[in-house]
PDB file of N, CA and C in Angstrom:
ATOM      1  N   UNK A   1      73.895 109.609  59.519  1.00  0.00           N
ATOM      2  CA  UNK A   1      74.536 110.442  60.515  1.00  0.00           C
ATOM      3  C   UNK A   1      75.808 109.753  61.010  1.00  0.00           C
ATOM      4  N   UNK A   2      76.840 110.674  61.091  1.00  0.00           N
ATOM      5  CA  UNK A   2      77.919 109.721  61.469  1.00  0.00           C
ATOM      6  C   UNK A   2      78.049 109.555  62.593  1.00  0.00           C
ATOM      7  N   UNK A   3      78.734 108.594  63.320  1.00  0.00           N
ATOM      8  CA  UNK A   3      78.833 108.331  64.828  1.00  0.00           C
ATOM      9  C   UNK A   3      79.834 108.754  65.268  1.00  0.00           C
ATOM     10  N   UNK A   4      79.730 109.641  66.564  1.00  0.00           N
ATOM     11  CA  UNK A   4      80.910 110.266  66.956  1.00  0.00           C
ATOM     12  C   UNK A   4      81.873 109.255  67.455  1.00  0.00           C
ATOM     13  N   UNK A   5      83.296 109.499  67.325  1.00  0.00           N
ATOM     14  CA  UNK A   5      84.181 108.764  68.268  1.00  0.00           C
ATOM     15  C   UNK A   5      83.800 108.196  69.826  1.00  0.00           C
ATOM     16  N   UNK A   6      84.311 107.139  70.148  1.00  0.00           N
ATOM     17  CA  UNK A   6      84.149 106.602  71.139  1.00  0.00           C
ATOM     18  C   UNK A   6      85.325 106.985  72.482  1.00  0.00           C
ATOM     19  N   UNK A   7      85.639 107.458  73.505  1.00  0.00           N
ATOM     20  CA  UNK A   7      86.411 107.904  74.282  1.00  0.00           C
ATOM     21  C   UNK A   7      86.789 106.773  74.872  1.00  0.00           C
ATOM     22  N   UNK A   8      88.198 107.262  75.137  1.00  0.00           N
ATOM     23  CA  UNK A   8      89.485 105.617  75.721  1.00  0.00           C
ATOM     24  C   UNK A   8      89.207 105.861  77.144  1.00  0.00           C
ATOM     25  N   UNK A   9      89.187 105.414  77.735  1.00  0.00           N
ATOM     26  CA  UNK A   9      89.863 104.932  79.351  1.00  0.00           C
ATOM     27  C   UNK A   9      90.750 104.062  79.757  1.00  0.00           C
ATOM     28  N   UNK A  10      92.090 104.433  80.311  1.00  0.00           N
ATOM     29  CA  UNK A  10      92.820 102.995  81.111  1.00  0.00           C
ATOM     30  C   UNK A  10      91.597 102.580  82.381  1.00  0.00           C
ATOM     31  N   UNK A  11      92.282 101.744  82.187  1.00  0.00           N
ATOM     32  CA  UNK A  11      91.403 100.488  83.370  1.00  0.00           C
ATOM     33  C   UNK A  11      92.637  99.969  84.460  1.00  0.00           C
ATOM     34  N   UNK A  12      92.544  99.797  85.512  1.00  0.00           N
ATOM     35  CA  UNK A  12      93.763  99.092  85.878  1.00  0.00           C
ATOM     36  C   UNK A  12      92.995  97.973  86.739  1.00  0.00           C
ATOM     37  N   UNK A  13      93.886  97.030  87.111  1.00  0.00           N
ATOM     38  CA  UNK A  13      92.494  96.071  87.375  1.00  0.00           C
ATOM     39  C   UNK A  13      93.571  95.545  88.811  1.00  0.00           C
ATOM     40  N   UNK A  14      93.271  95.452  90.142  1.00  0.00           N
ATOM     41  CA  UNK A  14      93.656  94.714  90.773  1.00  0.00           C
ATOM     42  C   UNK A  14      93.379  93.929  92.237  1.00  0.00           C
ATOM     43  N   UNK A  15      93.623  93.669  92.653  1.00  0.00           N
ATOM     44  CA  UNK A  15      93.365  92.313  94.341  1.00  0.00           C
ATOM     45  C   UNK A  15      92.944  93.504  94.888  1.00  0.00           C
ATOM     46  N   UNK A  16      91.588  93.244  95.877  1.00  0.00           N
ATOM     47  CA  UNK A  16      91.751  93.523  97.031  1.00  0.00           C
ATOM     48  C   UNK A  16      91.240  92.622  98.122  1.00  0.00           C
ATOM     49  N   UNK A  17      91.665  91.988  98.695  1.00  0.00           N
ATOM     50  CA  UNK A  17      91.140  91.031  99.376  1.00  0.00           C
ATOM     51  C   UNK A  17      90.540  89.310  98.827  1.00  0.00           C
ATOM     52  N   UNK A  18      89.344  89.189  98.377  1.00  0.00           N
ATOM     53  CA  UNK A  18      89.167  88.455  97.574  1.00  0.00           C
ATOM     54  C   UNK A  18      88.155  88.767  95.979  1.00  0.00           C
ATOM     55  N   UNK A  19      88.371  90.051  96.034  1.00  0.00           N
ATOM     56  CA  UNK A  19      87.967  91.165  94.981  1.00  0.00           C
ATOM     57  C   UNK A  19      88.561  91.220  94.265  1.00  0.00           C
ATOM     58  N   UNK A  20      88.303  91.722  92.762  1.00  0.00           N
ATOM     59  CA  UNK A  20      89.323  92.525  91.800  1.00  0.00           C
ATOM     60  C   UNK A  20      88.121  93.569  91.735  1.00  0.00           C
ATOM     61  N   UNK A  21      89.678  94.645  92.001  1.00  0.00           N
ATOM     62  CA  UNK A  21      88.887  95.912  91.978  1.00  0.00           C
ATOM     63  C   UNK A  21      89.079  96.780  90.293  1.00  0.00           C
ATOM     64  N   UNK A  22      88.421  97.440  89.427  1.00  0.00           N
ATOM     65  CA  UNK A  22      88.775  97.932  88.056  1.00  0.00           C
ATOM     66  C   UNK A  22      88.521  99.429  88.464  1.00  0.00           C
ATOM     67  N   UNK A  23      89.704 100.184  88.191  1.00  0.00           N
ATOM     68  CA  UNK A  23      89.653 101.624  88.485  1.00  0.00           C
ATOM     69  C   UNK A  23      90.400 102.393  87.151  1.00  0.00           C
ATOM     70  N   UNK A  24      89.242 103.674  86.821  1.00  0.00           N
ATOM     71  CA  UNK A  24      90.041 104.199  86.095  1.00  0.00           C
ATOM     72  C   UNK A  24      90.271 105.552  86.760  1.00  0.00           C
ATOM     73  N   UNK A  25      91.735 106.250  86.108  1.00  0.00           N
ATOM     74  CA  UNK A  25      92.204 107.367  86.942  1.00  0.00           C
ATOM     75  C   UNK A  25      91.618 108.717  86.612  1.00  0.00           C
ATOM     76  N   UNK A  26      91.419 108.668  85.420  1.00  0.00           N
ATOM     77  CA  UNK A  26      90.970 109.770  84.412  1.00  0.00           C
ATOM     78  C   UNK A  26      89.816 110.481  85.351  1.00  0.00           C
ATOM     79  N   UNK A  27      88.715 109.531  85.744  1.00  0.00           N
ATOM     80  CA  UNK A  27      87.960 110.306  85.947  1.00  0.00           C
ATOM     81  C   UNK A  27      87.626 109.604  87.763  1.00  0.00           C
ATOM     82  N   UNK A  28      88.947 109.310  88.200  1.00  0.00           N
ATOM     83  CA  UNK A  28      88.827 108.799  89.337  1.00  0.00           C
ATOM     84  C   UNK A  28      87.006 107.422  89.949  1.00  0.00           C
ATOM     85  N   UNK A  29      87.165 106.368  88.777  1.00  0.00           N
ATOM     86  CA  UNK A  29      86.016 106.137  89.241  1.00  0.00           C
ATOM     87  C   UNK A  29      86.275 104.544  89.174  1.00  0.00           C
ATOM     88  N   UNK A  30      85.749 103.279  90.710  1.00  0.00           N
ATOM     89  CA  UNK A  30      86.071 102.361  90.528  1.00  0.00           C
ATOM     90  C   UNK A  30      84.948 101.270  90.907  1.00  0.00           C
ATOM     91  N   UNK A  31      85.063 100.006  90.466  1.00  0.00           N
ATOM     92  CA  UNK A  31      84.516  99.283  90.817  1.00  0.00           C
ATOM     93  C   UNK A  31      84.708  97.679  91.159  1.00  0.00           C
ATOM     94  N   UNK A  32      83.907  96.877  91.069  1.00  0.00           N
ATOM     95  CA  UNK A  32      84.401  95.242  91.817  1.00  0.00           C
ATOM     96  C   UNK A  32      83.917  94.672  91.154  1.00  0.00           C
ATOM     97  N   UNK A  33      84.853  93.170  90.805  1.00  0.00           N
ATOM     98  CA  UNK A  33      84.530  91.874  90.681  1.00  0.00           C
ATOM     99  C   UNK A  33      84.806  90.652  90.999  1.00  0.00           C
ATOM    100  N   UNK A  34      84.006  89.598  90.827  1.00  0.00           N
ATOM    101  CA  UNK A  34      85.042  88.024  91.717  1.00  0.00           C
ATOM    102  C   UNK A  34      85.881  87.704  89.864  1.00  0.00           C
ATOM    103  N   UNK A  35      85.867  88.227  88.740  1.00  0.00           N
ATOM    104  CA  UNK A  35      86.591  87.701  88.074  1.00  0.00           C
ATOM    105  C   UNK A  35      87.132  89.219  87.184  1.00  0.00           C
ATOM    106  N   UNK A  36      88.228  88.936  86.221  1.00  0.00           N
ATOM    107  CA  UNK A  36      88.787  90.602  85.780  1.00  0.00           C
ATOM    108  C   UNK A  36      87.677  91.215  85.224  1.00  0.00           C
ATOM    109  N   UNK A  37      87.107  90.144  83.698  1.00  0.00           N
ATOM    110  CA  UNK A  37      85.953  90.057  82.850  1.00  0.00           C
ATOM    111  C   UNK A  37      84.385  90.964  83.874  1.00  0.00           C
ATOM    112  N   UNK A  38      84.680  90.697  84.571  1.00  0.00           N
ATOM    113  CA  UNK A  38      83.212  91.163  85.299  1.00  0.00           C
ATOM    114  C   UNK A  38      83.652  92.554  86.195  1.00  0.00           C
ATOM    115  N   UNK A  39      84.756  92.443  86.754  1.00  0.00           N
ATOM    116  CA  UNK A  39      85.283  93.878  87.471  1.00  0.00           C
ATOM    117  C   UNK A  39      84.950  94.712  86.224  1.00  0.00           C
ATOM    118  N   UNK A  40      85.726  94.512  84.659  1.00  0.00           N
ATOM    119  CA  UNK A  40      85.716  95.353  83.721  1.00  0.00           C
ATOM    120  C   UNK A  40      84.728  95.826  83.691  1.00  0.00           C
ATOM    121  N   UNK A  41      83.395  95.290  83.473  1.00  0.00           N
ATOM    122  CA  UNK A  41      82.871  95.467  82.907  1.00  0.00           C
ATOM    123  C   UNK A  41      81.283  96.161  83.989  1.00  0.00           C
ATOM    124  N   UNK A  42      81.801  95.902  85.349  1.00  0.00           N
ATOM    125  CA  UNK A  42      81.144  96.577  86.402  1.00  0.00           C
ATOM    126  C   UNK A  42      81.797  98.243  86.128  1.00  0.00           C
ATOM    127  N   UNK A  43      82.872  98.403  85.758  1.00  0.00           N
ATOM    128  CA  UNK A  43      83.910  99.613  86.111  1.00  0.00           C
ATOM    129  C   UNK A  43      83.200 100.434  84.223  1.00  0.00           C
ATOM    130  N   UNK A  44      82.900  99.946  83.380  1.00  0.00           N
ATOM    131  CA  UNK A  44      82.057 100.607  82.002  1.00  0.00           C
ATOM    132  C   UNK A  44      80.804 100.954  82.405  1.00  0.00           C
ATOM    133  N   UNK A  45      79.973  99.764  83.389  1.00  0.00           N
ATOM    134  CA  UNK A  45      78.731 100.253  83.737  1.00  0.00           C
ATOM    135  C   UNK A  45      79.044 101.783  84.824  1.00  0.00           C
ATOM    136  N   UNK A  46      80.011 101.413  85.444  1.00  0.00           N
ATOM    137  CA  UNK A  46      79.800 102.755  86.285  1.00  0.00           C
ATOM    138  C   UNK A  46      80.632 103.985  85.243  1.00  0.00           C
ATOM    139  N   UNK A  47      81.300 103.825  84.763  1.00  0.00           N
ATOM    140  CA  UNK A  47      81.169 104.829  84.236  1.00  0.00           C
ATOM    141  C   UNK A  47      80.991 105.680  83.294  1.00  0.00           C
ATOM    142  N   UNK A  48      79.622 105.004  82.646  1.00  0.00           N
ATOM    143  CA  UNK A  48      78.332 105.096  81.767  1.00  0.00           C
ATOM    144  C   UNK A  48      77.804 105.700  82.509  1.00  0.00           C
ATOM    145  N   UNK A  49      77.573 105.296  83.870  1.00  0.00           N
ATOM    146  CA  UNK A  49      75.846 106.344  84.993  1.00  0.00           C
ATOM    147  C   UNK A  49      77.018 107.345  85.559  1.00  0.00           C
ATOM    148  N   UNK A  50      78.159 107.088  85.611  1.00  0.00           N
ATOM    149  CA  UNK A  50      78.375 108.545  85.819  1.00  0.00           C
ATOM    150  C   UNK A  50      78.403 109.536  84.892  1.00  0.00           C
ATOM    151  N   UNK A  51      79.205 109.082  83.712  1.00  0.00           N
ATOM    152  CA  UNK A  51      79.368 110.166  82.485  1.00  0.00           C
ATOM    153  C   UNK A  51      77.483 110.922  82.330  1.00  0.00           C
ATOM    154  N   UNK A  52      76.404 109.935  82.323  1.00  0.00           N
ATOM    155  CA  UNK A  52      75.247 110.268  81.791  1.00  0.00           C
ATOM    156  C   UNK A  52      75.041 110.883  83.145  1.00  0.00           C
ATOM    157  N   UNK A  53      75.036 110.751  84.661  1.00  0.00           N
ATOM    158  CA  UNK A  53      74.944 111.682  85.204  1.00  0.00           C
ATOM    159  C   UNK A  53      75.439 113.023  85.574  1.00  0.00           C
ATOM    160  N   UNK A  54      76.514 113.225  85.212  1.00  0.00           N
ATOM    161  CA  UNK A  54      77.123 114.702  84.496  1.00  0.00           C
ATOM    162  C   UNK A  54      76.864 115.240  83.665  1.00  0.00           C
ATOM    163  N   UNK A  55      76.536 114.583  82.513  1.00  0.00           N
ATOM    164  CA  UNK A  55      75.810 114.958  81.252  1.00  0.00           C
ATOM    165  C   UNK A  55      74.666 115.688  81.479  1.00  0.00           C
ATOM    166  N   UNK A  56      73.183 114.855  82.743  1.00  0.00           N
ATOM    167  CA  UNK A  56      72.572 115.663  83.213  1.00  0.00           C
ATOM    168  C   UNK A  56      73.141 117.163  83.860  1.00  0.00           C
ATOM    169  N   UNK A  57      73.500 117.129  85.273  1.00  0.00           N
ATOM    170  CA  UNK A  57      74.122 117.871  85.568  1.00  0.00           C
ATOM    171  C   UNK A  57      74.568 118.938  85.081  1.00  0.00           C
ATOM    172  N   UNK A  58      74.817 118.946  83.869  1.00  0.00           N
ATOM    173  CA  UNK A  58      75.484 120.000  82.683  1.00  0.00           C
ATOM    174  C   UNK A  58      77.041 120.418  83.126  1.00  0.00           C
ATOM    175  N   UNK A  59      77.938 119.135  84.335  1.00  0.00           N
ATOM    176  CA  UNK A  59      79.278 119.454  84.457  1.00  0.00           C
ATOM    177  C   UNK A  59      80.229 118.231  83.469  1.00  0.00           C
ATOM    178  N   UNK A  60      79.732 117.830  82.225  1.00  0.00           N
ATOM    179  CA  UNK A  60      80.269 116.401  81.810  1.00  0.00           C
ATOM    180  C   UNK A  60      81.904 117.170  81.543  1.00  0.00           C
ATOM    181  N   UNK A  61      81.838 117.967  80.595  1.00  0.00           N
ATOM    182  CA  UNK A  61      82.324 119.170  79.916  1.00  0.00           C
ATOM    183  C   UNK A  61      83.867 119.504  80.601  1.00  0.00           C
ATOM    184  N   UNK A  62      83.704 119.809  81.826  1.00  0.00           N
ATOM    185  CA  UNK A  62      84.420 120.575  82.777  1.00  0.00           C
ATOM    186  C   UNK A  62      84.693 119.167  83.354  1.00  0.00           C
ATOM    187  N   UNK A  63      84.424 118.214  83.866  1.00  0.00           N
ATOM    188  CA  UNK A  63      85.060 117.308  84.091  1.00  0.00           C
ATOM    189  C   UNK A  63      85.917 116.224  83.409  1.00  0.00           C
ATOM    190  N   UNK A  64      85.694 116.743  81.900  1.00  0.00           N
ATOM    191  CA  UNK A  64      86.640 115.856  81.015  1.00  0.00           C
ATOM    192  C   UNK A  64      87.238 116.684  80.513  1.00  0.00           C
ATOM    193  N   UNK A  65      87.362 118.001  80.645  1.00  0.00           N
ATOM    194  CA  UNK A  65      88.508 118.679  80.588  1.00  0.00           C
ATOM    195  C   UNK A  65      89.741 118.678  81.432  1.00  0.00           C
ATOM    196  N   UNK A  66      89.281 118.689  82.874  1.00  0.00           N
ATOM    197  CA  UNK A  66      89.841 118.777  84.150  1.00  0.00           C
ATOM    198  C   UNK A  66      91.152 116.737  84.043  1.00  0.00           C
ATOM    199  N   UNK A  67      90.411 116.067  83.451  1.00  0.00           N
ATOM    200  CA  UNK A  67      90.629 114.636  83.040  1.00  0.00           C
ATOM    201  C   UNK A  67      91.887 114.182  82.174  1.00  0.00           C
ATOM    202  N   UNK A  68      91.824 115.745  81.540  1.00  0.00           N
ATOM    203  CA  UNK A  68      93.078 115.895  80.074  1.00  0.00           C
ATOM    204  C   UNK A  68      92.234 115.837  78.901  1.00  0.00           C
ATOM    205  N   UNK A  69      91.141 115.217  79.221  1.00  0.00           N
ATOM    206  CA  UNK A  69      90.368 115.396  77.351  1.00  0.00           C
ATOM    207  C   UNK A  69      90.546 116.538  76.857  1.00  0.00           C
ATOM    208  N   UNK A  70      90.124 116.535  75.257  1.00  0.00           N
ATOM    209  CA  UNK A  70      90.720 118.468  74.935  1.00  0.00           C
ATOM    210  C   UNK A  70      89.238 117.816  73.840  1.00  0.00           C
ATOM    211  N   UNK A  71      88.841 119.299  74.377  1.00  0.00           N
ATOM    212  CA  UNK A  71      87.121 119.049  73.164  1.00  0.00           C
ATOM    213  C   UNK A  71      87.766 119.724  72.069  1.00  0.00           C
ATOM    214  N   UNK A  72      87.791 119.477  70.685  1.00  0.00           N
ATOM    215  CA  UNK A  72      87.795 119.617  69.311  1.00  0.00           C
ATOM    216  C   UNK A  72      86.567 119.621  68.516  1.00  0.00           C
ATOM    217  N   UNK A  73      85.856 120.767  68.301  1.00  0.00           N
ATOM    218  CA  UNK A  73      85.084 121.026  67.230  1.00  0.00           C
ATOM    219  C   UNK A  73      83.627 120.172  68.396  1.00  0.00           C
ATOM    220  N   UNK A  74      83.397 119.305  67.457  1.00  0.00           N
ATOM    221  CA  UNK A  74      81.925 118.567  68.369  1.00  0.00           C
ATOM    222  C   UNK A  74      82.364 117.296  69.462  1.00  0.00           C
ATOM    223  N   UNK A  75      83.742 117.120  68.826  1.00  0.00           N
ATOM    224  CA  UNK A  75      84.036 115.673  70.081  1.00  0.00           C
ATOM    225  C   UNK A  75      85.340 115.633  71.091  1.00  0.00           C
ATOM    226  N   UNK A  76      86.064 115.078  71.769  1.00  0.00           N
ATOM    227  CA  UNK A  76      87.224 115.245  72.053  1.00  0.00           C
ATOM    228  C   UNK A  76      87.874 113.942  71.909  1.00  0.00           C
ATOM    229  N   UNK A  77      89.155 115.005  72.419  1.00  0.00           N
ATOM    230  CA  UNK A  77      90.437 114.084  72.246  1.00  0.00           C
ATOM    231  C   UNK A  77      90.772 113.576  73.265  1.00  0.00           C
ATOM    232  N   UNK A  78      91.041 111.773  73.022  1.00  0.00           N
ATOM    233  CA  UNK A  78      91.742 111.265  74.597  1.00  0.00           C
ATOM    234  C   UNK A  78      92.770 111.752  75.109  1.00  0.00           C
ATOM    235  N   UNK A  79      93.336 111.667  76.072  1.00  0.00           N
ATOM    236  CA  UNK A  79      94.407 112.206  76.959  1.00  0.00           C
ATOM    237  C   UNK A  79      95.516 111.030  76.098  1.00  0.00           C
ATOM    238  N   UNK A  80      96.546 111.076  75.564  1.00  0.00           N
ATOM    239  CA  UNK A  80      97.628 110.760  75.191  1.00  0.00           C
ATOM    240  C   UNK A  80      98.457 109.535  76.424  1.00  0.00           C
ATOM    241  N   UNK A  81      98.128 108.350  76.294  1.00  0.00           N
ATOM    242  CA  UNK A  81      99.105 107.853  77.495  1.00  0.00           C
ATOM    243  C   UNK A  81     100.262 107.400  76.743  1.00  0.00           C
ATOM    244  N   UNK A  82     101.456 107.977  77.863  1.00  0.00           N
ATOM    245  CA  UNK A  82     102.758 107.605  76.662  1.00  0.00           C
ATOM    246  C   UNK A  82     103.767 106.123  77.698  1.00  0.00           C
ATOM    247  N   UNK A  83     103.209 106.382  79.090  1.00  0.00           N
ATOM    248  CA  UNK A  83     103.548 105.027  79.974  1.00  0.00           C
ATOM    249  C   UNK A  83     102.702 104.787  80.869  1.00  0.00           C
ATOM    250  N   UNK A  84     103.071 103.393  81.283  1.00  0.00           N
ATOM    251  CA  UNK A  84     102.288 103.064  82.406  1.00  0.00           C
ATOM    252  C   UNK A  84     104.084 102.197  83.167  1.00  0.00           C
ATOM    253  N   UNK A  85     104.307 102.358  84.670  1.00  0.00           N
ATOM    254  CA  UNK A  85     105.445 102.268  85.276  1.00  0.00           C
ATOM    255  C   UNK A  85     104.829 101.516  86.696  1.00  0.00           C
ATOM    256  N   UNK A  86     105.537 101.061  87.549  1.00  0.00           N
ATOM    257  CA  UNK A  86     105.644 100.396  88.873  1.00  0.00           C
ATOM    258  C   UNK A  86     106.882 100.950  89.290  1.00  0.00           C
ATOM    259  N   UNK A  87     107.350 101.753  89.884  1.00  0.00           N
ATOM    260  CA  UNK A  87     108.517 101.309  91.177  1.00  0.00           C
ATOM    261  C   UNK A  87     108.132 101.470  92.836  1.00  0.00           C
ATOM    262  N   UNK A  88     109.475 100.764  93.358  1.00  0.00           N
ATOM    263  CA  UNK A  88     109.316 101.036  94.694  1.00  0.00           C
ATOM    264  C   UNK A  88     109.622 101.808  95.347  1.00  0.00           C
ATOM    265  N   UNK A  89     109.288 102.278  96.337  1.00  0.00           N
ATOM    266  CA  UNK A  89     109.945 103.332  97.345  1.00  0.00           C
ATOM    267  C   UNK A  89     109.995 102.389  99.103  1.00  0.00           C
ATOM    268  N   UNK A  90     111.570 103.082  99.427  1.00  0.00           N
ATOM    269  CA  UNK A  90     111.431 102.516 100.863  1.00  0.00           C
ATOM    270  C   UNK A  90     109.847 102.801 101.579  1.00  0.00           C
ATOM    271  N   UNK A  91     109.791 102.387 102.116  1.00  0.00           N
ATOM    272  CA  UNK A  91     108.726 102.963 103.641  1.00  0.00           C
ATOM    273  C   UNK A  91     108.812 103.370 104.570  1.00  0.00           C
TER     274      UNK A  91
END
């Protein structure tokens, strides 16, 4: 049986206090660590129990559409990132 594709997420990883926080935007979901390696990988666990709790739910679908995914046939397609940018704005 073949294995379906695996779906991308950006990660962005940064300070908060004496935290690193790992957030992805896609599906608005974040989490913490005292090192990047462990934020990462807190921020996959969560959003593993979320994806599988939508999955229950029966809204996985509609929320990775809403995300930019585009379902194709049995799997979908990641959302296309073409930049990632920083500027400033006065305050």
């Amino acid at each position: 049986m073949k294995k379906k594709p695996d779906l991308m997420f950006t990660i962005q990883i940064f300070k908060e206090g004496k935290k690193l926080v790992a957030y992805n935007p896609e599906l608005d979901v974040s989490s913490c660590g005292n090192t990047t390696e462990e934020a990462r990988q807190n921020l996959k666990d969560a959003l593993t129990g979320f994806m599988k709790s939508a999955k229950e739910m029966g809204t996985l679908d509609e929320i990775l559409e809403q995300a930019g995914f585009v379902h194709v046939g049995k799997s979908w397609n990641t959302p296309e990132l073409i930049t990632l940018d920083r500027f400033s704005l006065a305050a």
